[in-house]
C-alpha atoms as a PDB file:
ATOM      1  CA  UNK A   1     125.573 126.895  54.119  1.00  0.00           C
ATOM      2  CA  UNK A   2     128.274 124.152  55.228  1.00  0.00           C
ATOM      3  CA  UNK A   3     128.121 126.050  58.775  1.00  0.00           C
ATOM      4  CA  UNK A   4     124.829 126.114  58.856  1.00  0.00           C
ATOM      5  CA  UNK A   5     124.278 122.524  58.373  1.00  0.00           C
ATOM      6  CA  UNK A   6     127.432 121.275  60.299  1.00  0.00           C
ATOM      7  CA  UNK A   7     125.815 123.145  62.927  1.00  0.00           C
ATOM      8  CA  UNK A   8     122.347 121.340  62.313  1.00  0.00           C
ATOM      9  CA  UNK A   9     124.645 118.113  62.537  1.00  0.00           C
ATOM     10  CA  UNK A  10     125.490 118.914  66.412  1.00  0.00           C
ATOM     11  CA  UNK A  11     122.231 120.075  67.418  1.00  0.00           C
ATOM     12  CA  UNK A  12     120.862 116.812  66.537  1.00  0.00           C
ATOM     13  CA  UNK A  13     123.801 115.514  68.104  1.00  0.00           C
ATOM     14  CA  UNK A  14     123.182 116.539  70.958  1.00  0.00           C
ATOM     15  CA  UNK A  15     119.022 116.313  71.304  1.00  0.00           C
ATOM     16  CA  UNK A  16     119.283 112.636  72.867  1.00  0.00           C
ATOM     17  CA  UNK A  17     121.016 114.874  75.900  1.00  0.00           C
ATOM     18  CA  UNK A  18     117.162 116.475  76.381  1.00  0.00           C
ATOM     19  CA  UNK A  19     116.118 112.592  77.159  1.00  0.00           C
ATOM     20  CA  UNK A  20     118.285 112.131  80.344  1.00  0.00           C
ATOM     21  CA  UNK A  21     117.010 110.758  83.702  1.00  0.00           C
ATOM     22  CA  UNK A  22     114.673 112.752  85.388  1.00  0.00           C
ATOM     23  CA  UNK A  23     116.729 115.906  87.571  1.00  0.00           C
ATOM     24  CA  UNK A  24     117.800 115.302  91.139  1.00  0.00           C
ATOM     25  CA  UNK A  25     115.384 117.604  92.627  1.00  0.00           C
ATOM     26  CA  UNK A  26     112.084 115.207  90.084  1.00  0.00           C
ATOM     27  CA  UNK A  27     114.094 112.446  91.641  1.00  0.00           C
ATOM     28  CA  UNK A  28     113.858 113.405  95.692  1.00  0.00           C
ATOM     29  CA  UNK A  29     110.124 114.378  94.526  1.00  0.00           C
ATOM     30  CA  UNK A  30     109.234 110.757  93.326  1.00  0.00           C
ATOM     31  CA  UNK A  31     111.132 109.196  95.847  1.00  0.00           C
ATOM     32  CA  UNK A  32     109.239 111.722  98.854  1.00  0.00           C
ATOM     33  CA  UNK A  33     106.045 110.591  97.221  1.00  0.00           C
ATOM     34  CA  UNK A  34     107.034 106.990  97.915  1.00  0.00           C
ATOM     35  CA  UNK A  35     106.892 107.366 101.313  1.00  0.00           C
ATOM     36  CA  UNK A  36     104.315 106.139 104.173  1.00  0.00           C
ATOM     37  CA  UNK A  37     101.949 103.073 104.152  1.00  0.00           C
ATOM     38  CA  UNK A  38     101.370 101.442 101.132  1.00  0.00           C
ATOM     39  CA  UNK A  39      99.347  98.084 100.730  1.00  0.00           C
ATOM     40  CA  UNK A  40     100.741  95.040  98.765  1.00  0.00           C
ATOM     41  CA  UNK A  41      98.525  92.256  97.465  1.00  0.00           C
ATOM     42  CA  UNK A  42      97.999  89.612  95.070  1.00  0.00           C
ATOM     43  CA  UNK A  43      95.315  89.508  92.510  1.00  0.00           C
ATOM     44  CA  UNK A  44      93.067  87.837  94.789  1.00  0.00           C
ATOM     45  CA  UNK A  45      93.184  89.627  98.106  1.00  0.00           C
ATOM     46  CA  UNK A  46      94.294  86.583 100.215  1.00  0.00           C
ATOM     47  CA  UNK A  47      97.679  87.866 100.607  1.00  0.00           C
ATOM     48  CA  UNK A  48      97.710  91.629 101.930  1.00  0.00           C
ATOM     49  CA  UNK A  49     100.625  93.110 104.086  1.00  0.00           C
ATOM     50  CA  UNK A  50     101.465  96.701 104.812  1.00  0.00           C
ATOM     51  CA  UNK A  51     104.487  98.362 103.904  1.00  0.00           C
ATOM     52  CA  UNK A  52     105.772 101.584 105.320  1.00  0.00           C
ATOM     53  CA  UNK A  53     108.147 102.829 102.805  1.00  0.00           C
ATOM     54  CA  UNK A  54     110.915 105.711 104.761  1.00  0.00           C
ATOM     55  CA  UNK A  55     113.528 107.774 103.161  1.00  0.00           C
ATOM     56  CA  UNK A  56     116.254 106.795 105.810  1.00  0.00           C
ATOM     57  CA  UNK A  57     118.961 104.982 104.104  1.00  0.00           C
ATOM     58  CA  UNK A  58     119.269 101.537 104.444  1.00  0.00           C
ATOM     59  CA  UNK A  59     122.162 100.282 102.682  1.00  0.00           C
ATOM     60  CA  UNK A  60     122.139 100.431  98.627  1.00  0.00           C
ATOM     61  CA  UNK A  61     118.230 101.459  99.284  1.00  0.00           C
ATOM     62  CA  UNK A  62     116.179 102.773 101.808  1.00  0.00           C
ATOM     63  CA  UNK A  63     114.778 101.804 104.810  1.00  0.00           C
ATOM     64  CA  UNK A  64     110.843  99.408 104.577  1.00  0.00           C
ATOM     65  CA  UNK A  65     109.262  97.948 107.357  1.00  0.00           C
ATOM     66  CA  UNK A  66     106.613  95.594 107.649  1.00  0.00           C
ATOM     67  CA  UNK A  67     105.559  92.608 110.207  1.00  0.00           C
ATOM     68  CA  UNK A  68     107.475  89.522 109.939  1.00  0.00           C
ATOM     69  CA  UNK A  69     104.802  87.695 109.218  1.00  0.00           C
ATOM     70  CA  UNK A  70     104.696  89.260 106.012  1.00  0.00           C
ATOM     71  CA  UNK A  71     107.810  87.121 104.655  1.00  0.00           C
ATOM     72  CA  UNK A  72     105.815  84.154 104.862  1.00  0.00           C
ATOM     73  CA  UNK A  73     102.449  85.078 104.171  1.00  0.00           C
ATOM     74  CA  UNK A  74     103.688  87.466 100.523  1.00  0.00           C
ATOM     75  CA  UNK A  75     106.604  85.066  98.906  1.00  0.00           C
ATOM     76  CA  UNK A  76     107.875  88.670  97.462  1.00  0.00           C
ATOM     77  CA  UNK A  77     108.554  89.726 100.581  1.00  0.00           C
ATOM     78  CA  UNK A  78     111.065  87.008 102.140  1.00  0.00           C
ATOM     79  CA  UNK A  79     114.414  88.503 101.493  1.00  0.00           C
ATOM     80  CA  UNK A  80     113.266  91.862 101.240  1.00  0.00           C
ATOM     81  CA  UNK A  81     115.183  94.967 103.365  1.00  0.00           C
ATOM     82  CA  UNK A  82     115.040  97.933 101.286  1.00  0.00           C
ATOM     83  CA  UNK A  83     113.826  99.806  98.061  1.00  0.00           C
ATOM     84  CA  UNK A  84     114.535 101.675  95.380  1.00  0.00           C
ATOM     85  CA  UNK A  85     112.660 104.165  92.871  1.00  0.00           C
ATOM     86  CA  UNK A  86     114.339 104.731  89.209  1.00  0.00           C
ATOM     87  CA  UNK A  87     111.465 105.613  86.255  1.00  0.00           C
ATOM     88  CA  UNK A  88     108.915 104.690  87.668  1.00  0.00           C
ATOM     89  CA  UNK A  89     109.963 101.641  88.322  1.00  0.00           C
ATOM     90  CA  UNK A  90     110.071 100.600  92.150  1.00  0.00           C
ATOM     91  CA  UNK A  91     113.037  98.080  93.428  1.00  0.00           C
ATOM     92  CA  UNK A  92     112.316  95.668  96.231  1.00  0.00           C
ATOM     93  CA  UNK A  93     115.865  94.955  97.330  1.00  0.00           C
ATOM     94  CA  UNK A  94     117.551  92.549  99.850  1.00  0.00           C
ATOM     95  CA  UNK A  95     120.425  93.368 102.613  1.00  0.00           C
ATOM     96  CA  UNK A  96     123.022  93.697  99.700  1.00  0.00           C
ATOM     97  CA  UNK A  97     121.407  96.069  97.157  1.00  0.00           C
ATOM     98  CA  UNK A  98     120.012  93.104  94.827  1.00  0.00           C
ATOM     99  CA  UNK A  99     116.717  93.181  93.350  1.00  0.00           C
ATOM    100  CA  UNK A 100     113.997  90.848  94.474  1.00  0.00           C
ATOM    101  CA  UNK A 101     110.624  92.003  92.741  1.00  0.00           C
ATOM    102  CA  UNK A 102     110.289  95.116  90.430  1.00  0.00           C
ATOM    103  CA  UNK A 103     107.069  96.806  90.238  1.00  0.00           C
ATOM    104  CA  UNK A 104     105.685  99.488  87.376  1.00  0.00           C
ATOM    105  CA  UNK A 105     103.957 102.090  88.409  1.00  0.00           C
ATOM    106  CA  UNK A 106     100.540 102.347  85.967  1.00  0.00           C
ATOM    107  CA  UNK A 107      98.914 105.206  87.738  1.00  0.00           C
ATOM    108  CA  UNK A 108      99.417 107.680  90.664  1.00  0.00           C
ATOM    109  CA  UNK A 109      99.167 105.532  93.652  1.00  0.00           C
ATOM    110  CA  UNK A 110      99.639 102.160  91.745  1.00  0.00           C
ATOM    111  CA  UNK A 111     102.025  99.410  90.400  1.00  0.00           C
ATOM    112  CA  UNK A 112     102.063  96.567  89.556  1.00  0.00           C
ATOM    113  CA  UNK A 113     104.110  93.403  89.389  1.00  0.00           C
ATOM    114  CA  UNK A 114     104.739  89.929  88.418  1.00  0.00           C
ATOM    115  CA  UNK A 115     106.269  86.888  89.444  1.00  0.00           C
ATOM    116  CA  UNK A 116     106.753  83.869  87.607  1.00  0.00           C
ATOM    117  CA  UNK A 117     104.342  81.374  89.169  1.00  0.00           C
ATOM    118  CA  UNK A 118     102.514  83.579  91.332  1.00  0.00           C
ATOM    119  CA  UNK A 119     100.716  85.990  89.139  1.00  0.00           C
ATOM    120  CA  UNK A 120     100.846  89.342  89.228  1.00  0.00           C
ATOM    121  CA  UNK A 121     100.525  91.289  92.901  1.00  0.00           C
ATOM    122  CA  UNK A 122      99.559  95.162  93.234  1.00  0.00           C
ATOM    123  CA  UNK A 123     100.865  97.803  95.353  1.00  0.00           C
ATOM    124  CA  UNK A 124      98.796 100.581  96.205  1.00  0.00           C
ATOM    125  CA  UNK A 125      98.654 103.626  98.796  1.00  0.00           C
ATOM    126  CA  UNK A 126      96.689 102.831 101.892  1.00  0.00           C
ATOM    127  CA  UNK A 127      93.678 105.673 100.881  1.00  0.00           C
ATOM    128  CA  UNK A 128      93.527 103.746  97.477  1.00  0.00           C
ATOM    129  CA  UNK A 129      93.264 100.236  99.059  1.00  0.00           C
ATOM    130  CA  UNK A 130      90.570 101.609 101.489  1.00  0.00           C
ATOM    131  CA  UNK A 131      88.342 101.791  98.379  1.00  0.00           C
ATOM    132  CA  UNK A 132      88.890  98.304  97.524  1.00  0.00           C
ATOM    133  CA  UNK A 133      88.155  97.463 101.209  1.00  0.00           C
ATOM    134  CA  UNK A 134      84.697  95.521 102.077  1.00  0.00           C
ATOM    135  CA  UNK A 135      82.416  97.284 104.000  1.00  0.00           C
ATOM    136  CA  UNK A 136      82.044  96.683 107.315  1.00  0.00           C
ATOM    137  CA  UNK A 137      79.079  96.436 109.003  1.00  0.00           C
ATOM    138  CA  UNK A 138      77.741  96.017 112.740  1.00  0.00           C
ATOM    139  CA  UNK A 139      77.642  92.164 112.494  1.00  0.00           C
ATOM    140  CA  UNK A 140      80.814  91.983 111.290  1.00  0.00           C
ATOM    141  CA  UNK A 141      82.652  94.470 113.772  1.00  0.00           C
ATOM    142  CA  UNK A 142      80.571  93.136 117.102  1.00  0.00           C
ATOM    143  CA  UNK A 143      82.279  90.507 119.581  1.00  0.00           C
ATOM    144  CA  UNK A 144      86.066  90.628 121.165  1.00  0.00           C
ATOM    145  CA  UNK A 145      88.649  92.272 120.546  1.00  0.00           C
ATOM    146  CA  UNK A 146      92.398  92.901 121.698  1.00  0.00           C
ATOM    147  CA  UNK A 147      94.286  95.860 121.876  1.00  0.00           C
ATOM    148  CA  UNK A 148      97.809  95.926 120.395  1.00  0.00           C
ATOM    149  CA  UNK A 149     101.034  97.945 121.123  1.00  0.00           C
ATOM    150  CA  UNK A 150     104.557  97.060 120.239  1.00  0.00           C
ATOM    151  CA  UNK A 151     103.267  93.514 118.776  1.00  0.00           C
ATOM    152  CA  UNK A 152     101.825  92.852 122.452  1.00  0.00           C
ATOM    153  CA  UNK A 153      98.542  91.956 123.087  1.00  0.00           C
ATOM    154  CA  UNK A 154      97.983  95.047 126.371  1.00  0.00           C
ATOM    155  CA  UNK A 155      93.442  94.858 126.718  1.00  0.00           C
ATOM    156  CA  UNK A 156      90.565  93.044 125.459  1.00  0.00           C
ATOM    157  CA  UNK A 157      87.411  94.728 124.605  1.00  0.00           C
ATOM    158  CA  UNK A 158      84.071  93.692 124.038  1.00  0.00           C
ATOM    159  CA  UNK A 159      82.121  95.289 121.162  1.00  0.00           C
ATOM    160  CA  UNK A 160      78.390  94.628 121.548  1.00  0.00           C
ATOM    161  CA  UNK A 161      75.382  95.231 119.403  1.00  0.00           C
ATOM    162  CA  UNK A 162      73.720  97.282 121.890  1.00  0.00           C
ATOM    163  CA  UNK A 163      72.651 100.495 120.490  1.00  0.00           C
ATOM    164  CA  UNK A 164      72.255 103.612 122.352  1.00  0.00           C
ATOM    165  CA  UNK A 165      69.196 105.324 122.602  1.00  0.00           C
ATOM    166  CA  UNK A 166      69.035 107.983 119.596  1.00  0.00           C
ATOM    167  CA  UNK A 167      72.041 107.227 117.883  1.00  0.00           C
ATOM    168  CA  UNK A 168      74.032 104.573 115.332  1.00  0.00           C
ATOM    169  CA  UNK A 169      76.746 103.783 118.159  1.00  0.00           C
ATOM    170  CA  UNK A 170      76.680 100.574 120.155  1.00  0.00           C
ATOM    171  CA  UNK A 171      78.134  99.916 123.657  1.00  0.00           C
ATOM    172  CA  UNK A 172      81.871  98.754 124.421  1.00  0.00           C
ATOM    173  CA  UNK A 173      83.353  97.028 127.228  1.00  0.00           C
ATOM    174  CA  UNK A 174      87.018  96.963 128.116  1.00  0.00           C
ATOM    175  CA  UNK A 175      88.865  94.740 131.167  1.00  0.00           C
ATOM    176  CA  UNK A 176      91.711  95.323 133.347  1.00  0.00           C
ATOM    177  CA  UNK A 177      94.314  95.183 133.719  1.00  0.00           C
ATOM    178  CA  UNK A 178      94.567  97.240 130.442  1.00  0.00           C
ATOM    179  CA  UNK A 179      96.542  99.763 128.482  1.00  0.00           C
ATOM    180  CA  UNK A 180      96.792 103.462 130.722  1.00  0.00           C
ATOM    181  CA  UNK A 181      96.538 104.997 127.338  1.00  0.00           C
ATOM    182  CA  UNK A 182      92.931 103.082 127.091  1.00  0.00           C
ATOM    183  CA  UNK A 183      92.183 103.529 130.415  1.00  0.00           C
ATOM    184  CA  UNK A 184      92.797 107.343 130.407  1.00  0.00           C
ATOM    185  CA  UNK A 185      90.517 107.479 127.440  1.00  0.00           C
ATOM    186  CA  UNK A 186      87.454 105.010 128.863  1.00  0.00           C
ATOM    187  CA  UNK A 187      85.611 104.507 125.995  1.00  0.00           C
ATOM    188  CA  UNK A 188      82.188 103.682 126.237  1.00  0.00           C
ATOM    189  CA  UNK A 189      80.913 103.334 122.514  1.00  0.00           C
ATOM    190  CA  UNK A 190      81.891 102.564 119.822  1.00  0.00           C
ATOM    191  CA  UNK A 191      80.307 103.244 115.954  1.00  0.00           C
ATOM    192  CA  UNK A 192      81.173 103.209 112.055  1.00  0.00           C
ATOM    193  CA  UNK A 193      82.248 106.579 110.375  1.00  0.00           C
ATOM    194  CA  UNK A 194      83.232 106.746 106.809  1.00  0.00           C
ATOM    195  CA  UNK A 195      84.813 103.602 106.894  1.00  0.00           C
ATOM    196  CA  UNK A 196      86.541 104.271 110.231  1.00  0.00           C
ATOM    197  CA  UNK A 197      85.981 102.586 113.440  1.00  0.00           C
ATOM    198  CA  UNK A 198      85.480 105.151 116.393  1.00  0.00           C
ATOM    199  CA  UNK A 199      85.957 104.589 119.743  1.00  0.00           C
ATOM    200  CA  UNK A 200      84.307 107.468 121.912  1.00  0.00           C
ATOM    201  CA  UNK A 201      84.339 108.377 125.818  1.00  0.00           C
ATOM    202  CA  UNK A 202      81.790 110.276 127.730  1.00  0.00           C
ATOM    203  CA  UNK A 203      84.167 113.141 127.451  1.00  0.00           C
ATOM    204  CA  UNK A 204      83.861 113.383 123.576  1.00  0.00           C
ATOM    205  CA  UNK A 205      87.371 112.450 123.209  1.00  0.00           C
ATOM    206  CA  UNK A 206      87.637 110.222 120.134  1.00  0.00           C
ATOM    207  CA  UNK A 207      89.988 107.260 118.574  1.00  0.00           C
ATOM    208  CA  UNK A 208      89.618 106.615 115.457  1.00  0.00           C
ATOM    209  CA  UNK A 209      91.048 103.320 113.593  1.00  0.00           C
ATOM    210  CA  UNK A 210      91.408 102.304 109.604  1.00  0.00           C
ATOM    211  CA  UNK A 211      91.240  98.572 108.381  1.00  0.00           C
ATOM    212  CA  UNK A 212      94.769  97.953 106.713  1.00  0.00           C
ATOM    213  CA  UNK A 213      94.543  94.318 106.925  1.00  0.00           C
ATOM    214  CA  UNK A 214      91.348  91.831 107.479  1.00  0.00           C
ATOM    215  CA  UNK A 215      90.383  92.326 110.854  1.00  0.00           C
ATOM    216  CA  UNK A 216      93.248  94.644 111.941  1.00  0.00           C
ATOM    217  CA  UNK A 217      92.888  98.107 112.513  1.00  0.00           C
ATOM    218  CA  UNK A 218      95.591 100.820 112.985  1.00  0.00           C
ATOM    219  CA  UNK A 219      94.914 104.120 114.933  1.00  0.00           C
ATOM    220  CA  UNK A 220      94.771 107.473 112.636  1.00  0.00           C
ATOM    221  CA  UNK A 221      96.792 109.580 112.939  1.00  0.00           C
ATOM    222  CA  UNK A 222      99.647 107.873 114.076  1.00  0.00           C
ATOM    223  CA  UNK A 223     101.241 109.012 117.642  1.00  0.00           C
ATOM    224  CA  UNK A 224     104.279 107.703 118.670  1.00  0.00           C
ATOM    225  CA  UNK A 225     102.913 104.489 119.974  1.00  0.00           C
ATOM    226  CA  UNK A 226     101.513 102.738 117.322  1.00  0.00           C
ATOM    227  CA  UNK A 227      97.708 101.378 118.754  1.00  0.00           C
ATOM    228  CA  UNK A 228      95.730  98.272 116.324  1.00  0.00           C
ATOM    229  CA  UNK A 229      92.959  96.943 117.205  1.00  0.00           C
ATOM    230  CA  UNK A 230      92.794  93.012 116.032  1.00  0.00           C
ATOM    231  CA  UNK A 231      89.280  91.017 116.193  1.00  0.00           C
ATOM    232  CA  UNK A 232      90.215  88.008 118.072  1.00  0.00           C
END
């Protein structure tokens, strides 16, 4: 009987071991699901920046990119260069490893966070955020626009009003000089599809384009030159 409860004794012992950190191979999964675009705002929309989150180390984390601007427009963001993921709790982490904002992830696809002074801010996967979007309509998409590669302003486009006979599309204009990539393309409409803007040629050949900020909108999927559309 001693045996048998001495033997009790180490089992229970030894149950807190069953409690450890999630396995390497849960960890690379959580941390692979952390990757791409994700949006970060605050609780009022009126500070929104895109994050691409990459599993590329970068040094005590790994590797996030997001415009420049973003350090002054999202306070969380100033002296951020890398992140973290440890039970379900995402690190935002400067140059030397240290911690700058900690989120908690609530739900698949969400966290949230909060800093003193600033309320709390959210960070969600772009296909989430698109639901929280506005809806755009004609009125709101219609008048110029500039086409942007590598930061750099490279065509302006007009989007009219001007329907086409027999379908929900409306006519574009573009100007040289402009982008070859554009120019091989030549779109001559341009119309709203499931919350995507299309640009289509003659040809049928399509771009399509999601709103990730106000007024910006990045072409989907991504090739290797990354093409946004901004409403001047």
């Amino acid at each position: 009987m001693r045996r048998f409860l001495f033997g009790l004794m180490l089992l229970g012992l030894a149950s807190p071991a069953l409690a450890q950190p999630p396995e390497p191979a849960e960890q690379a999964a959580a941390e692979k699901g952390m990757t791409g675009v994700w949006e970060l705002s605050n609780s009022e929309r009126d500070q929104i920046c895109n994050l691409t989150f990459k599993s590329e180390p970068a040094g005590k984390g790994s590797q996030l990119e997001f415009d420049d601007a973003c350090r002054e427009k999202v306070p969380p963001l100033k002296e951020v260069e890398g992140w973290t993921l440890a039970n379900q709790t995402l690190t935002l982490v400067d140059a030397r490893g240290r911690a700058v904002f900690e989120l908690t992830e609530v739900e698949v696809g969400m966290f949230e966070g909060e800093r003193k002074g600033e309320g709390l801010y959210f960070l969600q996967t772009a296909a989430s955020a698109a639901v929280f979007a506005p809806k755009r309509s004609v009125e709101d998409l219609a008048g110029e626009w500039s086409m942007v590669k590598a930061e750099k302003p490279v065509c302006d486009l007009t989007f009219t009003n001007t329907a086409t006979k027999g379908y929900d599309e409306y006519r574009l204009t573009f100007r040289q000089p402009c982008d070859p990539a554009m120019t091989r393309l030549n779109p001559t409409v341009w119309r709203l599809d499931k919350g995507e803007l299309v640009l289509a040629a003659p040809t049928g050949q399509v771009w399509r384009f999601e709103e990730r900020e106000p007024k910006k909108w990045w072409r989907v999927p991504e090739g290797g030159d990354q093409i946004v559309l901004q409403k001047k």
